[in-house]
Structure formats: structure tokens, C-alpha cells
N, C-alpha and C. Protein backbone atom coordinates (compact mmCIF):
# COMPACT_ATOMS: atom_id res chain seq x y z
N UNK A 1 69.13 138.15 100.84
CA UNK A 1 70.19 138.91 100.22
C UNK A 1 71.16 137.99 99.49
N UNK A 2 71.38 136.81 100.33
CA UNK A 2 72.52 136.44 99.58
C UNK A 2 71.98 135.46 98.37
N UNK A 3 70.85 134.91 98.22
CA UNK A 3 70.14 134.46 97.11
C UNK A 3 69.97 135.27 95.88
N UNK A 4 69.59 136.51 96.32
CA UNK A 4 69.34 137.05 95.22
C UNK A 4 70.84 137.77 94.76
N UNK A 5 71.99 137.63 95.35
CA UNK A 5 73.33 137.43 95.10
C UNK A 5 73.83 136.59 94.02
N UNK A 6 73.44 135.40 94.34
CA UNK A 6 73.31 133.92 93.45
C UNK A 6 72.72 134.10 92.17
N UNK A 7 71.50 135.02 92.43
CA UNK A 7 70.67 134.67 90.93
C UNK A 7 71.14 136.04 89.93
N UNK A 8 71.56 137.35 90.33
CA UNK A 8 71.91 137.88 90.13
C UNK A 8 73.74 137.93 89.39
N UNK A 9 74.62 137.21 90.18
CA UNK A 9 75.95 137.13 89.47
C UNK A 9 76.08 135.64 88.76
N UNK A 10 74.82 134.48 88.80
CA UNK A 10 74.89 133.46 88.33
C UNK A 10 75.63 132.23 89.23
N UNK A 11 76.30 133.05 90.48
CA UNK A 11 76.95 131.81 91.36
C UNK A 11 76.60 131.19 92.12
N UNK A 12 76.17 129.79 91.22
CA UNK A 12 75.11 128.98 91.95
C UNK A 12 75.56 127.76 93.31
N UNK A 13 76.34 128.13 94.22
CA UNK A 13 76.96 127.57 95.27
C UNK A 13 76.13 127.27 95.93
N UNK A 14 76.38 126.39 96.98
CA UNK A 14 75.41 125.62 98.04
C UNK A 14 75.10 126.92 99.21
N UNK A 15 74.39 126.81 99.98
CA UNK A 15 74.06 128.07 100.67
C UNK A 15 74.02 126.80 102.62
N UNK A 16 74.73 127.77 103.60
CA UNK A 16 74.71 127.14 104.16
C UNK A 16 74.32 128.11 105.67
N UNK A 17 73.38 127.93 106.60
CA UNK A 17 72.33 128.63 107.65
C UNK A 17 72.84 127.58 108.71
N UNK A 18 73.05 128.82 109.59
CA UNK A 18 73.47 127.98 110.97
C UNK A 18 72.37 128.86 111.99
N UNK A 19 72.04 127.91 112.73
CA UNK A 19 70.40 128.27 113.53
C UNK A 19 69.17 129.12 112.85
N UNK A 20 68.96 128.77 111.47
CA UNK A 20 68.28 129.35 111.18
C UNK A 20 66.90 130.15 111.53
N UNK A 21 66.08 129.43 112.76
CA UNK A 21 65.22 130.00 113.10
C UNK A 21 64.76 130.08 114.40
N UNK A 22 66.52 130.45 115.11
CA UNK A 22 66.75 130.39 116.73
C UNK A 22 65.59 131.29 117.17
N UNK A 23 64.95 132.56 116.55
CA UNK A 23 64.70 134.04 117.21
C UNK A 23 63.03 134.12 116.59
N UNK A 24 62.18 132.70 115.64
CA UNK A 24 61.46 132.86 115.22
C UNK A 24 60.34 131.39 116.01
N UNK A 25 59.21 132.10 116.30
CA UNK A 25 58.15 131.06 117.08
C UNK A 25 57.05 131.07 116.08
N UNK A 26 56.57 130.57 116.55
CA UNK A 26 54.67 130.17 116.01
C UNK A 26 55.05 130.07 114.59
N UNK A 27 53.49 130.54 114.32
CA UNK A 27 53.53 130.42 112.45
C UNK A 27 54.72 130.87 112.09
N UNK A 28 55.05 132.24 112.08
CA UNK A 28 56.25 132.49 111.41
C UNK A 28 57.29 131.39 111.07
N UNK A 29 57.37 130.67 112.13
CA UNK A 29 58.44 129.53 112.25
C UNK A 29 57.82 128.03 111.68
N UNK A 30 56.92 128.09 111.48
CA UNK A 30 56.53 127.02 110.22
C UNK A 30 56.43 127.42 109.12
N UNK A 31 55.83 128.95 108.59
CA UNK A 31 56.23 129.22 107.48
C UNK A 31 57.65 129.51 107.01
N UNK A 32 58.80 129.80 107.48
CA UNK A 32 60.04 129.86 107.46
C UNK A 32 60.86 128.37 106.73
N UNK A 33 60.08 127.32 107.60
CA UNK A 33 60.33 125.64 107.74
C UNK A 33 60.48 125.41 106.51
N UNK A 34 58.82 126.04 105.90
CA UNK A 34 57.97 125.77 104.17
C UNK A 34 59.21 126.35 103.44
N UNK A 35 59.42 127.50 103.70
CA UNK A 35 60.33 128.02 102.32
C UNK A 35 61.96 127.60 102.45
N UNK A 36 62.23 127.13 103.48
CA UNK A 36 63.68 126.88 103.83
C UNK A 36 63.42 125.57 102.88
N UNK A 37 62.38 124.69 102.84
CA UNK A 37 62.02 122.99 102.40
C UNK A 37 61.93 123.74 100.88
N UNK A 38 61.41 124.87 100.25
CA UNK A 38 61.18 124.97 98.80
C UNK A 38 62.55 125.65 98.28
N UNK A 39 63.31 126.29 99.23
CA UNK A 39 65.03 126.30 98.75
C UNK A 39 65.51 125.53 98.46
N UNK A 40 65.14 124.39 99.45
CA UNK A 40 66.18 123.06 99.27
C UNK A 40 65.71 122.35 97.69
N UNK A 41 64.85 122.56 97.26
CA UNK A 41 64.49 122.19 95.94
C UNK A 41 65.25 122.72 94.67
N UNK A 42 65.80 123.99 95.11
CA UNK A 42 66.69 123.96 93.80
C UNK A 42 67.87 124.76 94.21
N UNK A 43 68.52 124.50 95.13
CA UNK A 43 69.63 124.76 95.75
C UNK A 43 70.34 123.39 97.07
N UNK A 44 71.52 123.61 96.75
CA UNK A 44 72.16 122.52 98.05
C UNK A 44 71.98 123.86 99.11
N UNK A 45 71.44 122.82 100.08
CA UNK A 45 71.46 123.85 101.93
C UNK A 45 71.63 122.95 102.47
N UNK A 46 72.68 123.68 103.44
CA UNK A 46 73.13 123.20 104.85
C UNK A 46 72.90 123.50 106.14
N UNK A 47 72.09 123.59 107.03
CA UNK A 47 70.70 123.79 108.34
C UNK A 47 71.77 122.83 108.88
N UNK A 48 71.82 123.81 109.92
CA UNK A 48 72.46 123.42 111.29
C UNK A 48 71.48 123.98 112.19
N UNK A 49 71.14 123.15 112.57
CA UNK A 49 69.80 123.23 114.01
C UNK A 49 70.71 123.10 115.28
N UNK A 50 70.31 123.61 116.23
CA UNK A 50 70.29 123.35 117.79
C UNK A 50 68.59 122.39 118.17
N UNK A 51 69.00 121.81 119.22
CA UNK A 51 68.06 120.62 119.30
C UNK A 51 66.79 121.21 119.62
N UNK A 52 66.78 122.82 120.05
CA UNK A 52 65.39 123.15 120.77
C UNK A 52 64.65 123.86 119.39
N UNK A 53 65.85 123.99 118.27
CA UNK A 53 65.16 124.71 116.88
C UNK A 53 64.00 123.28 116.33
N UNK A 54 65.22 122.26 116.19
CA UNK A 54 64.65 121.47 115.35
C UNK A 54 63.32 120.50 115.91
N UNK A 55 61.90 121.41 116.10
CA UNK A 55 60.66 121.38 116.30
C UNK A 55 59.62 120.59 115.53
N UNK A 56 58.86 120.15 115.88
CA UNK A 56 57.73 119.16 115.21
C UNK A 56 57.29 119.73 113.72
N UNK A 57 57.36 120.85 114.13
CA UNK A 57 56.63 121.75 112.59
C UNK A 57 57.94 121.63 111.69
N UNK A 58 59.19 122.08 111.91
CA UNK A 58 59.84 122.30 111.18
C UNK A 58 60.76 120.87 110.92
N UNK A 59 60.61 119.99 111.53
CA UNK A 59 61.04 118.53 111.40
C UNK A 59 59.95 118.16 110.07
N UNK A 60 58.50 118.65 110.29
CA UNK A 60 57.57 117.88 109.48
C UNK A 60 58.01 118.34 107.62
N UNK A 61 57.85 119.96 107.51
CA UNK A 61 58.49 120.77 106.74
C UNK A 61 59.85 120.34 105.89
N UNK A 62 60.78 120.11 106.74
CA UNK A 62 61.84 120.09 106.10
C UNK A 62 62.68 118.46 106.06
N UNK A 63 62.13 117.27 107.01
CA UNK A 63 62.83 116.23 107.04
C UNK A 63 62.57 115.41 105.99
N UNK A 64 61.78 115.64 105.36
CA UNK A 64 60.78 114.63 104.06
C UNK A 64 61.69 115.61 102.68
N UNK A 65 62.35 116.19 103.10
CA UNK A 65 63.08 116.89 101.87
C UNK A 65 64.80 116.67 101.84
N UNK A 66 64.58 116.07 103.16
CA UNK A 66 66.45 115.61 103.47
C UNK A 66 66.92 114.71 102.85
N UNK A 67 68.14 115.03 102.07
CA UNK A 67 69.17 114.19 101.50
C UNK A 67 69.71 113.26 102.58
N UNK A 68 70.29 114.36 103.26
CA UNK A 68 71.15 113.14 104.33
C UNK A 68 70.99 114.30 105.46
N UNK A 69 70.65 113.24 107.05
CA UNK A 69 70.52 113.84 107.80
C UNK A 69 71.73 113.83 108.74
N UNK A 70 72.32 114.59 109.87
CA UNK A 70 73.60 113.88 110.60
C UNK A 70 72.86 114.80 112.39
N UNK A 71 73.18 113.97 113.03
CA UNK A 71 73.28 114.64 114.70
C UNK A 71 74.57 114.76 115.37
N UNK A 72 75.15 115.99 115.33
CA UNK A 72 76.36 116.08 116.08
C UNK A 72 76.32 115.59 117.62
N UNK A 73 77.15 114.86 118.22
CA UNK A 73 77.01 114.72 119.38
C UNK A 73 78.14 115.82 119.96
N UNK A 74 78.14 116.57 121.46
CA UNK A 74 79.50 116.87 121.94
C UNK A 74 79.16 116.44 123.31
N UNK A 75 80.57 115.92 123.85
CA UNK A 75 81.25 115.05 125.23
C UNK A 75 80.41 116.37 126.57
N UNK A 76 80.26 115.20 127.18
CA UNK A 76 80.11 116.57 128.44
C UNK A 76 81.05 117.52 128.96
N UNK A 77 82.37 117.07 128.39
CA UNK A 77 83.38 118.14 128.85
C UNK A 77 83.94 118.80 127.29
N UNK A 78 82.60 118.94 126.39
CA UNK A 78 82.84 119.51 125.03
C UNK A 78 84.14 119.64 124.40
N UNK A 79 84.82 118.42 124.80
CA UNK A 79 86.78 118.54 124.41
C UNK A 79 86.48 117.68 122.62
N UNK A 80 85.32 117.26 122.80
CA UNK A 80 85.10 115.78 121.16
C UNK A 80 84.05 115.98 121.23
N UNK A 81 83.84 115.93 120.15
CA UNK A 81 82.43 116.30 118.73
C UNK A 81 82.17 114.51 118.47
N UNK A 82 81.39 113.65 117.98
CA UNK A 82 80.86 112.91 116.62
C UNK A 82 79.89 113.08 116.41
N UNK A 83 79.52 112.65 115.16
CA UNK A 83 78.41 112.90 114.35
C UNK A 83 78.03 111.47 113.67
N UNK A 84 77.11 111.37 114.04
CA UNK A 84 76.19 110.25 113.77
C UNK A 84 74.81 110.59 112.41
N UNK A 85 74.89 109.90 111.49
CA UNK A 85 73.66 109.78 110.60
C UNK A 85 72.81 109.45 110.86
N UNK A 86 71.92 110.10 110.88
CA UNK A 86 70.21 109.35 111.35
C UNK A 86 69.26 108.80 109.87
């Protein structure tokens, strides 16, 4: 929806998915990986994974297409965030 938002009013802004494919397994979830990796080709995206999303398939899919990668860390008493570049 919101892509064809973009191509439709011309506002070509970065598009940004937080857990994108918390609720999706198997193939589905490698084909998801594929087209999230052929967005990133002519759009800025921002994929925020949780550590159990970001999976072998979709690491393979989409990390060979990464600009810049970052791993949030949070404290065991989640009071502080950093974020480290990998």
C-alpha cells in the first residue's frame, strides 16, 4: 500500500519496516527476504529485525544488498541502548 502511495503521488521517501517478517516462516519468508532485497534496489529501506527474524535465508537475501549494517545492543536492565556497526 504504501509503495504504491510513492509511485502514485511521486513521493519518493525512504520506506522504513520494523519486524518485517515476525509472523512469516518457510518459503514465504525467503521469498519475502527476495523482494524486501529487490526494494532495496530502488528505494532507501530501513529493516529493523529482532534477532530470531534475522535468519540464514533472509541474512543470505538481503545482507549482500546492505549499505550499512548496525546491531542494537540493550543493557540487561534495558535502561541503555548502543549500537554497534557490523
Amino acid at each position: 500500500f504504501t509503495l504504491a502511495l510513492h509511485d502514485c503521488s511521486g513521493f519518493n521517501s525512504p520506506i522504513l519496516i520494523d519486524t518485517p517478517v515476525a509472523r512469516i516462516t518457510g518459503e514465504p519468508r525467503e521469498n519475502f527476504g527476495q523482494a524486501l532485497a529487490q526494494l532495496s534496489e530502488s528505494k532507501q529501506s530501513i529493516l529493523l529485525f529482532t534477532p530470531a527474524e534475522h535468519s540464514p535465508e533472509i541474512a543470505e537475501a538481503l545482507d549482500p544488498k546492505a549499505s550499512t549494517r548496525f546491531l542494537i545492543n540493550v543493557s540487561a536492565d534495558e535502561k541503555v541502548s548502543t549500537v554497534e556497526e557490523l
